[in-house]
C-alpha atoms as a PDB file:
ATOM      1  CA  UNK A   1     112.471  52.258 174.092  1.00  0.00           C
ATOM      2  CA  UNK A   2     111.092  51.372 176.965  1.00  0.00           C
ATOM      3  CA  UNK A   3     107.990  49.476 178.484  1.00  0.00           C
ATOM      4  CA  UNK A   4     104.795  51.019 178.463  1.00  0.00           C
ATOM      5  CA  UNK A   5     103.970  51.447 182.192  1.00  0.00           C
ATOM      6  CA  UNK A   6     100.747  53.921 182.084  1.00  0.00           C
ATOM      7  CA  UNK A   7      97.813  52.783 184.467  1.00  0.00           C
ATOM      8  CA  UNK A   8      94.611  52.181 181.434  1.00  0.00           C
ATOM      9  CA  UNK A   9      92.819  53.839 184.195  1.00  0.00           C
ATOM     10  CA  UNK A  10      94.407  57.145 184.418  1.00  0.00           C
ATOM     11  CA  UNK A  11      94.582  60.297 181.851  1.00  0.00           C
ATOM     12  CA  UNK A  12      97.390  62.844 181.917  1.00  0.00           C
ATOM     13  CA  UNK A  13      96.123  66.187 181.243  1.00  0.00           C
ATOM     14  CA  UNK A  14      98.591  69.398 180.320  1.00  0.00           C
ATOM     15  CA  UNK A  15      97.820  72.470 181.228  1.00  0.00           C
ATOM     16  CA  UNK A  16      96.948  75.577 179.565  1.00  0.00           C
ATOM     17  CA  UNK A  17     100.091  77.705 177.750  1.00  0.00           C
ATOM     18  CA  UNK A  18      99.207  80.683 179.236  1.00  0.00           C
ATOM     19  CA  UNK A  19      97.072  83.387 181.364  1.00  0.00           C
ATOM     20  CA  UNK A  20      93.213  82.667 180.321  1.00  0.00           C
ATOM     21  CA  UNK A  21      90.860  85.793 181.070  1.00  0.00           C
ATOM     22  CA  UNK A  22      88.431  83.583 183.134  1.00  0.00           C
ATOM     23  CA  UNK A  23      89.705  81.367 185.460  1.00  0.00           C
ATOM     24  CA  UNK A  24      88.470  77.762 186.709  1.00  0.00           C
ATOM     25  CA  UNK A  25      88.055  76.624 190.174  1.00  0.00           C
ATOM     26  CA  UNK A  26      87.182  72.981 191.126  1.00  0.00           C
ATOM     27  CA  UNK A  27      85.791  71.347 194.450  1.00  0.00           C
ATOM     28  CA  UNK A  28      87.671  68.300 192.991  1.00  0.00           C
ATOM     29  CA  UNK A  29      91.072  69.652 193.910  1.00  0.00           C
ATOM     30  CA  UNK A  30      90.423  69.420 197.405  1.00  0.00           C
ATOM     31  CA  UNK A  31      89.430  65.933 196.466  1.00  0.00           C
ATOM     32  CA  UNK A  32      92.793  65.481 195.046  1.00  0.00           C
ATOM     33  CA  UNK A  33      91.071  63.944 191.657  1.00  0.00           C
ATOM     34  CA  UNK A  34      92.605  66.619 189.739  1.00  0.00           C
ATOM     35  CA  UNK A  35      95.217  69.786 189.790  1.00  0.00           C
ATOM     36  CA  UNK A  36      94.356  73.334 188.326  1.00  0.00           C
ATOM     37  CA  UNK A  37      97.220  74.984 187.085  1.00  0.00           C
ATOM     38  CA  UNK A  38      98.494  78.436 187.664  1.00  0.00           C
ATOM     39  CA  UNK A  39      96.906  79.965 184.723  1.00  0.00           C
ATOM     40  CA  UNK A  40      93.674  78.756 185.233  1.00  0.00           C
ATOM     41  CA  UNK A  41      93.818  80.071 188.960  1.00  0.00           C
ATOM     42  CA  UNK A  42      95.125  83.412 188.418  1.00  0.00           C
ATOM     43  CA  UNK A  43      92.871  84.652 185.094  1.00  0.00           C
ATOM     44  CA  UNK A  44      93.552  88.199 183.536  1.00  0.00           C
ATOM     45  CA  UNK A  45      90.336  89.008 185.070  1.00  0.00           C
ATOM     46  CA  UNK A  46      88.780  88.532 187.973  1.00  0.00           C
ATOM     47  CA  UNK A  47      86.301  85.838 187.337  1.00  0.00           C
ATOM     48  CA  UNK A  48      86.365  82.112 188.441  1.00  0.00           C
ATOM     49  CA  UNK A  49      83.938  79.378 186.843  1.00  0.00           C
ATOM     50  CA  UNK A  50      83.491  77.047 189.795  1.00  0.00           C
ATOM     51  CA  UNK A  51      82.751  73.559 189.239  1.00  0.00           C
ATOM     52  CA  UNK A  52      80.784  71.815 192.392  1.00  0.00           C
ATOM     53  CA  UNK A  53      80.506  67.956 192.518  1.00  0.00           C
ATOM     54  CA  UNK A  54      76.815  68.598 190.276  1.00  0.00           C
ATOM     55  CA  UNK A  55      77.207  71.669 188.203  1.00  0.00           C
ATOM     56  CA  UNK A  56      79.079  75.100 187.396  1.00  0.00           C
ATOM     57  CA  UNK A  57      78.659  78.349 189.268  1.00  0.00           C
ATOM     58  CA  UNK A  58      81.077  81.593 188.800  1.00  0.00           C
ATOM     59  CA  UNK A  59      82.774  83.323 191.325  1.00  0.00           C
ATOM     60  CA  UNK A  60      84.381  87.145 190.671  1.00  0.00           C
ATOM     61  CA  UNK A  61      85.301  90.209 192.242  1.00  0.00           C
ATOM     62  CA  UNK A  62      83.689  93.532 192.031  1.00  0.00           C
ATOM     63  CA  UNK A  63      86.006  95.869 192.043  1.00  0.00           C
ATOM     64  CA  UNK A  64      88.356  97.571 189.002  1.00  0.00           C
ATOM     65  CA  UNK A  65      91.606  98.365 191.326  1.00  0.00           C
ATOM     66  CA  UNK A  66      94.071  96.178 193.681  1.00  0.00           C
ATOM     67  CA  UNK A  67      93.039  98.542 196.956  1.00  0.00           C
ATOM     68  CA  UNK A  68      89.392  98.118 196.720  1.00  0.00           C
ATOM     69  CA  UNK A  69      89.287  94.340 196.140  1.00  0.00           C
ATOM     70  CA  UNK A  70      87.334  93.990 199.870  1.00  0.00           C
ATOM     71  CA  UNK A  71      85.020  91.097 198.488  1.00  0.00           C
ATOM     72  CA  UNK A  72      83.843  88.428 196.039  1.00  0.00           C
ATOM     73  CA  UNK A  73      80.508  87.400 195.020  1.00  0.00           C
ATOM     74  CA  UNK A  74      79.319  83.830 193.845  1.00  0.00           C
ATOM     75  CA  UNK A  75      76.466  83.236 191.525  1.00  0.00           C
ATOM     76  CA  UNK A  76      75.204  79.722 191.402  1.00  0.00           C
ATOM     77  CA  UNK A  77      71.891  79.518 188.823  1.00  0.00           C
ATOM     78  CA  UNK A  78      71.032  76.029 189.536  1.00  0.00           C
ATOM     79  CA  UNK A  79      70.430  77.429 193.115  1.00  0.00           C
ATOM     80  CA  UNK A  80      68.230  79.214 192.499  1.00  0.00           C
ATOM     81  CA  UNK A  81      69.532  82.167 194.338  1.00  0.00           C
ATOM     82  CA  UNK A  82      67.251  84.824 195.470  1.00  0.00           C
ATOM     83  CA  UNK A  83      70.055  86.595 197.546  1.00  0.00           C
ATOM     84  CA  UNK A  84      73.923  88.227 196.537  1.00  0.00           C
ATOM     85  CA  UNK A  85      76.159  85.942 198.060  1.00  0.00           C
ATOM     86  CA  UNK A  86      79.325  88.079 199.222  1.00  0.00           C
ATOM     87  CA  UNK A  87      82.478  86.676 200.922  1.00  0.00           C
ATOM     88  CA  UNK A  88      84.582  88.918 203.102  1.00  0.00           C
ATOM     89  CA  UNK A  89      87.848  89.054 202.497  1.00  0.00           C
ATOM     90  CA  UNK A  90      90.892  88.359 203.228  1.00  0.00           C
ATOM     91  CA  UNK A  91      91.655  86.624 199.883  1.00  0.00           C
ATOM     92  CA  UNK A  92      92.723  82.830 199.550  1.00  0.00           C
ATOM     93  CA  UNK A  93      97.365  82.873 198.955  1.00  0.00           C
ATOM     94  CA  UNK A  94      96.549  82.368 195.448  1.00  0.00           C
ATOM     95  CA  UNK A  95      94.572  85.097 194.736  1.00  0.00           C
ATOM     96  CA  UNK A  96      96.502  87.559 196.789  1.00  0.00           C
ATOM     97  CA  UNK A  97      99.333  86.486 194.309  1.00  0.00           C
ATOM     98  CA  UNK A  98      97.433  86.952 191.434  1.00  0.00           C
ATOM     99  CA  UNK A  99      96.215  90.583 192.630  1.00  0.00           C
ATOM    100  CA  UNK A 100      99.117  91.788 193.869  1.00  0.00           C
ATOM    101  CA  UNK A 101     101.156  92.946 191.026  1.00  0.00           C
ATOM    102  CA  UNK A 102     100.108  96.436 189.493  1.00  0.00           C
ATOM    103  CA  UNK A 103     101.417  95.080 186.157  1.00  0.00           C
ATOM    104  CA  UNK A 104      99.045  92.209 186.521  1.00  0.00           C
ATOM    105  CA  UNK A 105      96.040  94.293 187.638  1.00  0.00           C
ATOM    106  CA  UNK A 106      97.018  96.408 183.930  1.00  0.00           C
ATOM    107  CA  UNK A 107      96.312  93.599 182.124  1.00  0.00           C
ATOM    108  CA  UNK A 108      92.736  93.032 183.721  1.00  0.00           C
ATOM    109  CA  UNK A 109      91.328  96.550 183.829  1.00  0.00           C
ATOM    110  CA  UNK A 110      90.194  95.742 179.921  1.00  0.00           C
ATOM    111  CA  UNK A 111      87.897  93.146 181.758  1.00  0.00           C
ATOM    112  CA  UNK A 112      85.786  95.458 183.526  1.00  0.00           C
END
């Protein structure tokens, strides 16, 4: 065997073994303190927890086909939001991926 070489200061996460319904979005990514996977980007439906440096807030997308995905709303509670919050379109690379395929889409349409 060899030497132990971890860093005591770091943890090695896996990710998930497959699509999750919700997803999970993280201002720490940008950050680079930690990497979402795939999965977690790409849910079977389209709804995104979003964790902020302070708390959670969700993030989906209001429409039930590929065509008339035109915008997302975000919902933060802790807010307290008085307004809908709606962002225009066009979708971040990793959600046009995960909206793109009909077969895909199938799978979420039991979400709505």
């Amino acid at each position: 065997g060899g030497k132990d070489t971890r860093d005591d200061d770091v943890i090695v996460l896996r990710g998930i073994p497959r699509q999750n319904p919700v997803g999970f979005l993280t201002l720490f990514e940008a950050y680079e303190y930690v990497e979402v996977g795939d999965f977690l980007k790409n849910p079977k439906c389209p709804i995104w927890v979003v964790c902020s440096e302070s708390h959670y807030s969700v993030l989906f997308a209001s429409s039930n086909t590929t065509e008339d995905i035109r915008e997302l709303f975000y919902y933060d509670e802790l807010a307290e939001q008085s307004e809908e919050i709606r962002y225009a379109l066009p979708l971040p690379r990793f959600l046009l991926r995960s909206f793109s395929s009909s077969a895909a889409w199938a799978s979420r349409k039991a979400c709505i």
